[in-house]
Protein backbone atom coordinates (compact mmCIF):
# COMPACT_ATOMS: atom_id res chain seq x y z
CA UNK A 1 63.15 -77.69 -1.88
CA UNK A 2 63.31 -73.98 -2.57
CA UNK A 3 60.94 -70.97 -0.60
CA UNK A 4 60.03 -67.54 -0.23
CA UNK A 5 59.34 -65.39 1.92
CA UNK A 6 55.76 -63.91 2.45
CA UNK A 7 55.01 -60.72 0.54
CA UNK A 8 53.14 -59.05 2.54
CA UNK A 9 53.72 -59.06 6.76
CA UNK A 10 54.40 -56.02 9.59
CA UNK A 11 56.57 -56.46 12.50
CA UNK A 12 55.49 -55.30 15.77
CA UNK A 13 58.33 -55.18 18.44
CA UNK A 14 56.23 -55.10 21.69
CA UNK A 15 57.25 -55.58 25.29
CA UNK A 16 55.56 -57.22 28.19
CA UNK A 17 56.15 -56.62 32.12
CA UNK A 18 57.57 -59.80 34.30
CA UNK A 19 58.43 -60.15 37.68
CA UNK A 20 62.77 -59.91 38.27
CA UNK A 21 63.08 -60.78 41.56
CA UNK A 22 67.09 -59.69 41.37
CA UNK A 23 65.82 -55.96 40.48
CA UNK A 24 63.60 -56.33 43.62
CA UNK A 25 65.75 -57.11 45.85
CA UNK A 26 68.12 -54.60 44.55
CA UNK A 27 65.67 -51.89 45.38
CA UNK A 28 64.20 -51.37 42.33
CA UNK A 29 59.95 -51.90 41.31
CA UNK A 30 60.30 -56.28 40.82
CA UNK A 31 59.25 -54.82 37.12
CA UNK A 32 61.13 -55.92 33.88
CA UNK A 33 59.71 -55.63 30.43
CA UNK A 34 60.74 -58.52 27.94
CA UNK A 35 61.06 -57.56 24.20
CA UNK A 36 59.67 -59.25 21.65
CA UNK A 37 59.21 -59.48 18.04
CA UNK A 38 55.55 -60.62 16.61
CA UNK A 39 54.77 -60.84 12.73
CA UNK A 40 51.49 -60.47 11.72
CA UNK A 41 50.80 -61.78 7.65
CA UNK A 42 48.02 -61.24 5.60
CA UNK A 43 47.32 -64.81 4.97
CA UNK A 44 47.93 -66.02 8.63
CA UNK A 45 45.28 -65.49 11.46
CA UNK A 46 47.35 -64.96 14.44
CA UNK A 47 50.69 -63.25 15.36
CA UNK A 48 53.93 -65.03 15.54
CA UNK A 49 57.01 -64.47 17.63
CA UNK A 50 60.42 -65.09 16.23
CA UNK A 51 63.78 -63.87 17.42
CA UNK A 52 65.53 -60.91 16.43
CA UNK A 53 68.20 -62.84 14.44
CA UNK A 54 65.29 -64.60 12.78
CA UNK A 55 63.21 -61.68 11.65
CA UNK A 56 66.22 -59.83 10.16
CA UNK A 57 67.08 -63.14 8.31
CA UNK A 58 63.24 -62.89 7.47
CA UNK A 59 63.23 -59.64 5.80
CA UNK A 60 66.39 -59.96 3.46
CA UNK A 61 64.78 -62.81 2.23
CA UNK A 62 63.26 -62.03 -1.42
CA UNK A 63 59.20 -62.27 -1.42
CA UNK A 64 59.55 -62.57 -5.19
CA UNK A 65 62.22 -65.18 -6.18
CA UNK A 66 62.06 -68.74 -5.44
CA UNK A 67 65.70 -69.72 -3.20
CA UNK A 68 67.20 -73.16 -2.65
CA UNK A 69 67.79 -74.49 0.69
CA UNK A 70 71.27 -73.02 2.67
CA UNK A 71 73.95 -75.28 2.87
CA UNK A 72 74.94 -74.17 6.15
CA UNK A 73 72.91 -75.67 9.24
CA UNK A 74 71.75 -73.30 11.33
CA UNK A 75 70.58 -71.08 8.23
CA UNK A 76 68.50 -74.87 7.47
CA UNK A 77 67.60 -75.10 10.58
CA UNK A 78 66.05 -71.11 10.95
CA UNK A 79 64.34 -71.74 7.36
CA UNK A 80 62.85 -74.77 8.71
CA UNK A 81 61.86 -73.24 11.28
CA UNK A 82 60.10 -69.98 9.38
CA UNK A 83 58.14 -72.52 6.91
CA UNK A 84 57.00 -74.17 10.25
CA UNK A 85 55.69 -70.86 11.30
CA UNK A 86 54.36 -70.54 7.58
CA UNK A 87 56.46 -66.97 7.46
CA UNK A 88 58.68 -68.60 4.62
CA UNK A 89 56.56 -70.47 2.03
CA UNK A 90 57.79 -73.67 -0.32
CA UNK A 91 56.96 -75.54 -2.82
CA UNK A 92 57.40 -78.99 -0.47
CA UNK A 93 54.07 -80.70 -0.16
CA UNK A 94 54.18 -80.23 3.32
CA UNK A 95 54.32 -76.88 3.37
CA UNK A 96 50.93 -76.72 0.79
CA UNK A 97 48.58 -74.97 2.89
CA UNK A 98 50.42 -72.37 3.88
CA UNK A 99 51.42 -71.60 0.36
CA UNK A 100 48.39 -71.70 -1.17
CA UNK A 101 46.71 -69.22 1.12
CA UNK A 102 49.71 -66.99 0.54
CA UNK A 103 49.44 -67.17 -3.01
CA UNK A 104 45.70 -66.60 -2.43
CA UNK A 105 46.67 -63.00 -1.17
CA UNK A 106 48.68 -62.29 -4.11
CA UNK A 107 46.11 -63.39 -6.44
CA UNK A 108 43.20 -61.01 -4.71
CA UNK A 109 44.19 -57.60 -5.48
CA UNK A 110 44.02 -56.45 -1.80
CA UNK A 111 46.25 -53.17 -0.64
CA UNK A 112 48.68 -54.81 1.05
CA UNK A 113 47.96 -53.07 4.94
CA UNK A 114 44.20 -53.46 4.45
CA UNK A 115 44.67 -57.30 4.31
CA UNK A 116 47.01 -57.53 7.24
CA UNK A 117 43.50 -55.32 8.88
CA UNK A 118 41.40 -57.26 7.68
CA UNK A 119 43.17 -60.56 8.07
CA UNK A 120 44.51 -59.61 11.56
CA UNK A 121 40.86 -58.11 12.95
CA UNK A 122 39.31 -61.23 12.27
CA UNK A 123 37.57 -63.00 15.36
CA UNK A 124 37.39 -66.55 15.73
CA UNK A 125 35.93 -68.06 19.05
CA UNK A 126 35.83 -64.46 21.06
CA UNK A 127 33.43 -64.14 23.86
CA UNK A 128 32.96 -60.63 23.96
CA UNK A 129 30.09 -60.67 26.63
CA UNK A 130 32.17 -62.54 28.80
CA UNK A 131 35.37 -60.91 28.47
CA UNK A 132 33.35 -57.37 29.70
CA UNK A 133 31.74 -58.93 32.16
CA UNK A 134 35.59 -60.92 33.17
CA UNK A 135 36.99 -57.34 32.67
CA UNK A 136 34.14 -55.24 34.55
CA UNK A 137 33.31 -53.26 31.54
CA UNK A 138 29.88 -53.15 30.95
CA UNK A 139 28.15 -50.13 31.93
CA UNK A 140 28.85 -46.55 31.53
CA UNK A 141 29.98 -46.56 35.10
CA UNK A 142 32.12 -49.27 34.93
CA UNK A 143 34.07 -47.29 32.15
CA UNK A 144 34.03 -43.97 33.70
CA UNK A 145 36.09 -46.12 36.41
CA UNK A 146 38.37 -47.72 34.43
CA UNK A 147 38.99 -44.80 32.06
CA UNK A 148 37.84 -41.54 33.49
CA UNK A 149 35.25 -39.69 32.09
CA UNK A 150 34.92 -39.40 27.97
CA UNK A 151 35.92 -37.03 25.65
CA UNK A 152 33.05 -34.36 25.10
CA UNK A 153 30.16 -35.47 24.04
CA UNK A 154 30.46 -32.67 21.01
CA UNK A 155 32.89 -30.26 20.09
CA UNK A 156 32.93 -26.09 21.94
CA UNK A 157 30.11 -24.27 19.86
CA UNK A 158 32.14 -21.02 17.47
CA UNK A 159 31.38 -17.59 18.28
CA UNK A 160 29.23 -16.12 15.70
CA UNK A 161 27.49 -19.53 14.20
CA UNK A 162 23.88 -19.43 12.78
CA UNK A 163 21.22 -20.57 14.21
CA UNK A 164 18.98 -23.06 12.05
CA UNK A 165 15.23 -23.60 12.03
CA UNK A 166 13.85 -26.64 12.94
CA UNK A 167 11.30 -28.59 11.56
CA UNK A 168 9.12 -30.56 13.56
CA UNK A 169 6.37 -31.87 11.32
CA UNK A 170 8.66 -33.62 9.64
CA UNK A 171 7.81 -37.27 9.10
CA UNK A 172 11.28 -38.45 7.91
CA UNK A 173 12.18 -36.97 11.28
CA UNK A 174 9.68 -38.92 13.57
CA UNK A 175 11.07 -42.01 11.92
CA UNK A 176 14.17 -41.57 12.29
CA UNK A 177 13.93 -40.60 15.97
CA UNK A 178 11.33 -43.59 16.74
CA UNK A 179 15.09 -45.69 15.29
CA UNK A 180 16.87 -47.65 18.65
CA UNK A 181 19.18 -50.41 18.49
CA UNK A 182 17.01 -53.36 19.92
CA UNK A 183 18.65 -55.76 22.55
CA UNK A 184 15.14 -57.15 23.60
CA UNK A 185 13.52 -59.29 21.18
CA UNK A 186 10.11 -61.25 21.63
CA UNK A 187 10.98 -64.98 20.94
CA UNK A 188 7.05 -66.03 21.35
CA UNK A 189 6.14 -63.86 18.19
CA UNK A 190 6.95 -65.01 14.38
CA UNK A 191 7.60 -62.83 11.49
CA UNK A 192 5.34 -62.99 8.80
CA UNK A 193 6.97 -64.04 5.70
CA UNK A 194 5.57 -61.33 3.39
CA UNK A 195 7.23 -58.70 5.57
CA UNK A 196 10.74 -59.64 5.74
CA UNK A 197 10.46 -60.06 1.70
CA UNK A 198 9.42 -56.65 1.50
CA UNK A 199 12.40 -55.26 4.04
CA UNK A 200 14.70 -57.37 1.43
CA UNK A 201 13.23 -55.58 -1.10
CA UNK A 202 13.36 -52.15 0.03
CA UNK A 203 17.14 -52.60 0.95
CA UNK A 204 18.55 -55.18 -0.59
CA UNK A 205 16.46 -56.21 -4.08
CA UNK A 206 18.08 -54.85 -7.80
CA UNK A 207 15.45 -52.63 -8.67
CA UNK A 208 17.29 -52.06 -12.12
CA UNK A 209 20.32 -53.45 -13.82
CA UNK A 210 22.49 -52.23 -17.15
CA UNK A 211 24.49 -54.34 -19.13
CA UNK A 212 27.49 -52.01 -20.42
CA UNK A 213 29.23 -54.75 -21.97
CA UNK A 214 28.97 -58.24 -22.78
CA UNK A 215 29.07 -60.40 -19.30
CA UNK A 216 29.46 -56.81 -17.35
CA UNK A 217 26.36 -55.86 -15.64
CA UNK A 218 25.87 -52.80 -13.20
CA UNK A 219 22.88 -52.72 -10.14
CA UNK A 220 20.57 -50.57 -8.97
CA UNK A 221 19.89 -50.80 -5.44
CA UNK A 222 18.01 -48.44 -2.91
CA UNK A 223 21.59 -48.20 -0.93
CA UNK A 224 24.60 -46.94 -2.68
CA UNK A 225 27.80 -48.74 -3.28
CA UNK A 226 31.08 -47.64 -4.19
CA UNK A 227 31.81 -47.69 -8.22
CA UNK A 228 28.43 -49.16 -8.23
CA UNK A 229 29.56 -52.82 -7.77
CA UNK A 230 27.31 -53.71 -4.84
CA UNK A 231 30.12 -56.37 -3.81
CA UNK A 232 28.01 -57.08 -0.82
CA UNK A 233 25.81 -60.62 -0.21
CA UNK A 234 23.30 -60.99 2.49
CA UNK A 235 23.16 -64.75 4.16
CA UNK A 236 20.32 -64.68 6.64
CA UNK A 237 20.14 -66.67 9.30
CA UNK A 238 15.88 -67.48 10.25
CA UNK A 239 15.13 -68.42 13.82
CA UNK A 240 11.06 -67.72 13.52
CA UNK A 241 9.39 -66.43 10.22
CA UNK A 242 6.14 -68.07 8.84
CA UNK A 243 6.37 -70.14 6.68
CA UNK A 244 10.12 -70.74 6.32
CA UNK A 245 12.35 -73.26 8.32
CA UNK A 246 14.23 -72.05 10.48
CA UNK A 247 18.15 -72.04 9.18
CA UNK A 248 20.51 -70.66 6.67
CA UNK A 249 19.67 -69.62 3.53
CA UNK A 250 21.55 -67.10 0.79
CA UNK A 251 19.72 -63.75 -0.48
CA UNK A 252 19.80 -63.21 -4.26
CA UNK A 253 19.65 -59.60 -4.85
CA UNK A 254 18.31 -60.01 -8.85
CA UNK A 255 16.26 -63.29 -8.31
CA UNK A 256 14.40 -61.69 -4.86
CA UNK A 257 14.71 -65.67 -3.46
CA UNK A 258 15.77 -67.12 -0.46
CA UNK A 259 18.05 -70.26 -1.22
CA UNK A 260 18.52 -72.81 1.72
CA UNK A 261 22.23 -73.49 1.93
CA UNK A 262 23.14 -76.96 1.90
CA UNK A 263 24.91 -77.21 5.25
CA UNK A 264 22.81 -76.02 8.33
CA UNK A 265 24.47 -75.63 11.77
CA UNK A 266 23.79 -78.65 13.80
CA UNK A 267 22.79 -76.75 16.74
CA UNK A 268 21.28 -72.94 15.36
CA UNK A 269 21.09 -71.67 18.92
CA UNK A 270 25.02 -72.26 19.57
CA UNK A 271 25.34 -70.89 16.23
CA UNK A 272 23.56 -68.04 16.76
CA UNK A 273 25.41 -67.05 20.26
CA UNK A 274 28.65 -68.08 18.55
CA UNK A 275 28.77 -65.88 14.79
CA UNK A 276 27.54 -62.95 17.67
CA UNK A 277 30.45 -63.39 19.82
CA UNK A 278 28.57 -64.31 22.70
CA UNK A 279 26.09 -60.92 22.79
CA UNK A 280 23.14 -63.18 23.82
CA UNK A 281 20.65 -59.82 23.99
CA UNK A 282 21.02 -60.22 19.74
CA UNK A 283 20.43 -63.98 19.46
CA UNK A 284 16.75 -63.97 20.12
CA UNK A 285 16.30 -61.84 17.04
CA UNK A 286 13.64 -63.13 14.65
CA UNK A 287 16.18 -62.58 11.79
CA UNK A 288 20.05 -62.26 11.84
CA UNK A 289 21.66 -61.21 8.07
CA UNK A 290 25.12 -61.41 7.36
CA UNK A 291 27.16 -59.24 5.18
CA UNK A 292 29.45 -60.76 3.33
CA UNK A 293 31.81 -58.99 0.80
CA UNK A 294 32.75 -60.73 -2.46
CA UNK A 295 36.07 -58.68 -2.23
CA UNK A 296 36.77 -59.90 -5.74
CA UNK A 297 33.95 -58.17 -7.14
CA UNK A 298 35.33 -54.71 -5.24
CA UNK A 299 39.18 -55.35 -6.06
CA UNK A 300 38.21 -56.29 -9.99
CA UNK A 301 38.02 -52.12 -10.22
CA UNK A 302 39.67 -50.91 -7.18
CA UNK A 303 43.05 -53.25 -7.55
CA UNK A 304 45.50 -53.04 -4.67
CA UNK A 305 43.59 -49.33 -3.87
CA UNK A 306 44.29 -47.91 0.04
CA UNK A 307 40.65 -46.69 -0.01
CA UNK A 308 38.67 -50.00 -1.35
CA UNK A 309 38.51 -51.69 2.22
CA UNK A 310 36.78 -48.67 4.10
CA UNK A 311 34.71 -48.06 0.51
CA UNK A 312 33.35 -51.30 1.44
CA UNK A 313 33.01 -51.10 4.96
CA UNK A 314 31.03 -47.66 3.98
CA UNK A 315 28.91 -50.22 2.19
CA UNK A 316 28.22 -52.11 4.93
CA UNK A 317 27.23 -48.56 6.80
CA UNK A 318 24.58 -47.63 4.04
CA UNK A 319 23.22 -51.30 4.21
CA UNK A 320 22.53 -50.93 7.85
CA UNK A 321 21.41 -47.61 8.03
CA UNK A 322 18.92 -48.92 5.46
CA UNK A 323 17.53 -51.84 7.54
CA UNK A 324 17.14 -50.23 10.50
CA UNK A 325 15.18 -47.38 8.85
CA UNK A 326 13.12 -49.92 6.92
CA UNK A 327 12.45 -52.03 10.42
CA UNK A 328 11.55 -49.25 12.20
CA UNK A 329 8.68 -47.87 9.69
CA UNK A 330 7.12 -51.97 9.93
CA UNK A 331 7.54 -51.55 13.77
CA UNK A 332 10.27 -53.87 14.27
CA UNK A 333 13.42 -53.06 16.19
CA UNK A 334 17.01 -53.80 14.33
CA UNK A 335 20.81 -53.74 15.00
CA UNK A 336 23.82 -54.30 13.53
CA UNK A 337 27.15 -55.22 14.94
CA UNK A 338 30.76 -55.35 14.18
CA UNK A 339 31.64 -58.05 16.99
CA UNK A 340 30.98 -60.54 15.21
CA UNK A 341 33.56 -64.32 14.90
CA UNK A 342 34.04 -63.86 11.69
CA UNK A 343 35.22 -67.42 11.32
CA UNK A 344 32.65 -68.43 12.10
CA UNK A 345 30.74 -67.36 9.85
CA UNK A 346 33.06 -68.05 7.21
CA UNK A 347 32.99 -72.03 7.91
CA UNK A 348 29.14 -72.09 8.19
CA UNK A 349 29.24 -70.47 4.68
CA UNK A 350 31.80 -71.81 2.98
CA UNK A 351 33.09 -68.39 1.70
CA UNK A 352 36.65 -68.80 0.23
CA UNK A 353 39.74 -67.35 2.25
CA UNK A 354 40.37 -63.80 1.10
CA UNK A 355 37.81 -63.51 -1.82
CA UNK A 356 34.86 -63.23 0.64
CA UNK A 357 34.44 -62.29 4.33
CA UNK A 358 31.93 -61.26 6.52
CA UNK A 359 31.69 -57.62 7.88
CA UNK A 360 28.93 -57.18 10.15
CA UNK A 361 25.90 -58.73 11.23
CA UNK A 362 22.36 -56.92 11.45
CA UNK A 363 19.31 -57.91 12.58
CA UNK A 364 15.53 -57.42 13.05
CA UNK A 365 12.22 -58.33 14.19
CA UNK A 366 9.40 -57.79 17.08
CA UNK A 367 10.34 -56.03 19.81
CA UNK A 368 9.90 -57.69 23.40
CA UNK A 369 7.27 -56.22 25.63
CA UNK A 370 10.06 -55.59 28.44
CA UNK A 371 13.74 -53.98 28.45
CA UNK A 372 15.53 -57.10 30.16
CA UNK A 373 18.96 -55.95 28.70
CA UNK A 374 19.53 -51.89 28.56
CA UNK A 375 18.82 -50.06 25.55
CA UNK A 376 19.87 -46.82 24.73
CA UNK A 377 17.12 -44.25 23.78
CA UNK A 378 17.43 -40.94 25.16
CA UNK A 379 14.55 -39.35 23.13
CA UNK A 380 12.03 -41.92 24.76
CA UNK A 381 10.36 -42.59 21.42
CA UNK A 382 10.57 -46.86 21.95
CA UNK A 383 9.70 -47.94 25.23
CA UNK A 384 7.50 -45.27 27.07
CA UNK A 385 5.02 -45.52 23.84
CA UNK A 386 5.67 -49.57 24.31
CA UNK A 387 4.59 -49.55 28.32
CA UNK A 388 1.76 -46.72 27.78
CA UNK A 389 -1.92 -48.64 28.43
């Protein structure tokens, strides 16, 4: 059997406190701190710890040349032990998963930090409602006592600046202020078919395409993308709209068609709460519509470039911004969030390891008729218009 090491992996030494009752009762705090040393890879989801004698044995390993097994035992044993951790790869059947999804980061033209980010930031089965509520974290109030008060809301204004005029007939302006991030959604209202198409189709729809060379096709969209490759998908996931069943279905961007995917969740609702990591005040949304990015599409121009994750992720931005601007001017209320399990949403797609991933998650439809869950809206352009007679 021969192996490898990993190409691509970061080593963390961190230290955690523990109680030493011997420095206690010596006088001291009770308070040790225990070194460790985690690896994080680019094709593994979660840390691993290994000893110091093991990581430097790690590193002078080559990434690049197949190596036979050591003769001696405890060097068989510690290789053993790294392909169990799937730190060392090899060509042993038993080892196949591993190596494949190693090889799959090699083959994907990703900047080597971005996907330890990206494969390190994913979520899979996070609660993040219940961890602030678990942590007291979820008001302003509860911050300011945990963390003291923020940073300035904006910077010290410059001697001698210029004062600009305003405009306030400005109807760009009114619809941009009348834009808040809806946590209260009316779950006794559909969505009319017809107007979700045409929020699709302001945001999302080719409105032009150019074939530069054979098989190599450019789109036009009403968001911009970086080196025009639009690598971003939209998978939407219905709970009420007229006229369409509720479930999963894929957006194509030149067709303007909703495809059903073959695999629905057996239970939407737990799906729902679940891809949201647990922020319940999104679920009830009429419509929830996940990015995903066909990284390939990005990385086939930007190859192994330190910018082409956040070009993306600026994709993802523009996409948003879009939707909720788009919602807003049909009367609907929108959001889009980051906390999101990403594996979820990567086993209810079937999007392949590395060559697609979800970013975010927006979402739209009618606003409730009460604020049950706080929403932010300091110019009072949603709600005091909602409760007028």
């Amino acid at each position: 059997m021969r192996f490898r090491r990993c190409r691509t992996l970061f080593v963390e030494p961190v230290e955690r406190p523990a109680f030493a009752l011997a420095d206690l009762m010596a006088g001291g705090t009770g308070v040790t701190f225990e070194q460790r040393l985690q690896v994080r890879t680019a094709h593994l989801p979660s840390a691993c710890e290994i000893d110091a004698d093991s990581c430097a044995w790690l590193l002078a390993c080559s990434a690049e040349h197949w190596q036979p097994m050591p003769e001696d035992a405890a060097c068989r044993r510690r290789v053993l032990a790294l392909l169990q951790q799937g730190l060392l790869v090899s060509e042993d059947p038993a080892h196949a998963e591993a190596c494949a999804a190693e090889q799959r980061v090699r083959d994907s033209h990703w900047w080597p930090l971005s996907a330890l980010h990206y494969q390190q930031s994913c979520w899979d089965g996070v609660d993040s409602s219940a961890d602030m509520q678990r942590q007291q974290l979820v008001t302003a109030r509860d911050l300011v006592r945990s963390f003291g008060n923020p940073p300035p809301e904006a910077p010290p204004r410059q001697p001698g600046a210029l004062a600009l005029p305003r405009c306030d007939d400005d109807p760009m302006q009114e619809l941009l202020q009348a834009r808040a991030t809806c946590r209260n959604f009316d779950a006794t209202r559909a969505l009319p078919l017809p107007l979700l198409a045409r929020l699709l189709q302001q945001v999302l729809m080719a409105q032009a395409q150019v074939e530069t060379d054979p098989d190599v096709r450019f789109l036009k969209k009403n968001v911009p993308s970086a080196g025009s490759l639009h690598p971003l998908e939209a998978y939407l996931m219905v709970r009420d709209v007229q006229g369409l069943a509720p479930g999963l279905y894929h957006y194509h961007a030149v067709a303007h068609e909703l495809a059903p995917l073959p695999v629905q969740p057996d239970d939407p609702a737990g799906f729902r709460l679940r891809l949201l990591a647990g922020q319940h005040w999104f679920a009830d949304a009429h419509v929830l519509l996940v990015l995903v990015c066909r990284f390939e599409r990005t990385f086939w121009k930007y190859r192994n470039h330190a910018k082409a994750y956040r070009a993306v992720m600026l994709d993802a931005g523009h996409i948003s911004q879009a939707f909720y601007s788009a919602a807003t001017a049909q009367g609907l209320g929108a959001f889009v969030t980051a906390a999101i399990n990403e594996a979820e949403a990567a086993r209810a797609l079937a999007l392949q390891p590395m060559a697609e991933g979800a970013l975010a998650v927006c979402g739209f439809g009618w606003r409730a008729a009460t604020m049950q869950t706080s929403e932010m809206d300091p110019a009072g352009r949603v709600w005091p218009a909602r409760i007028t007679p």
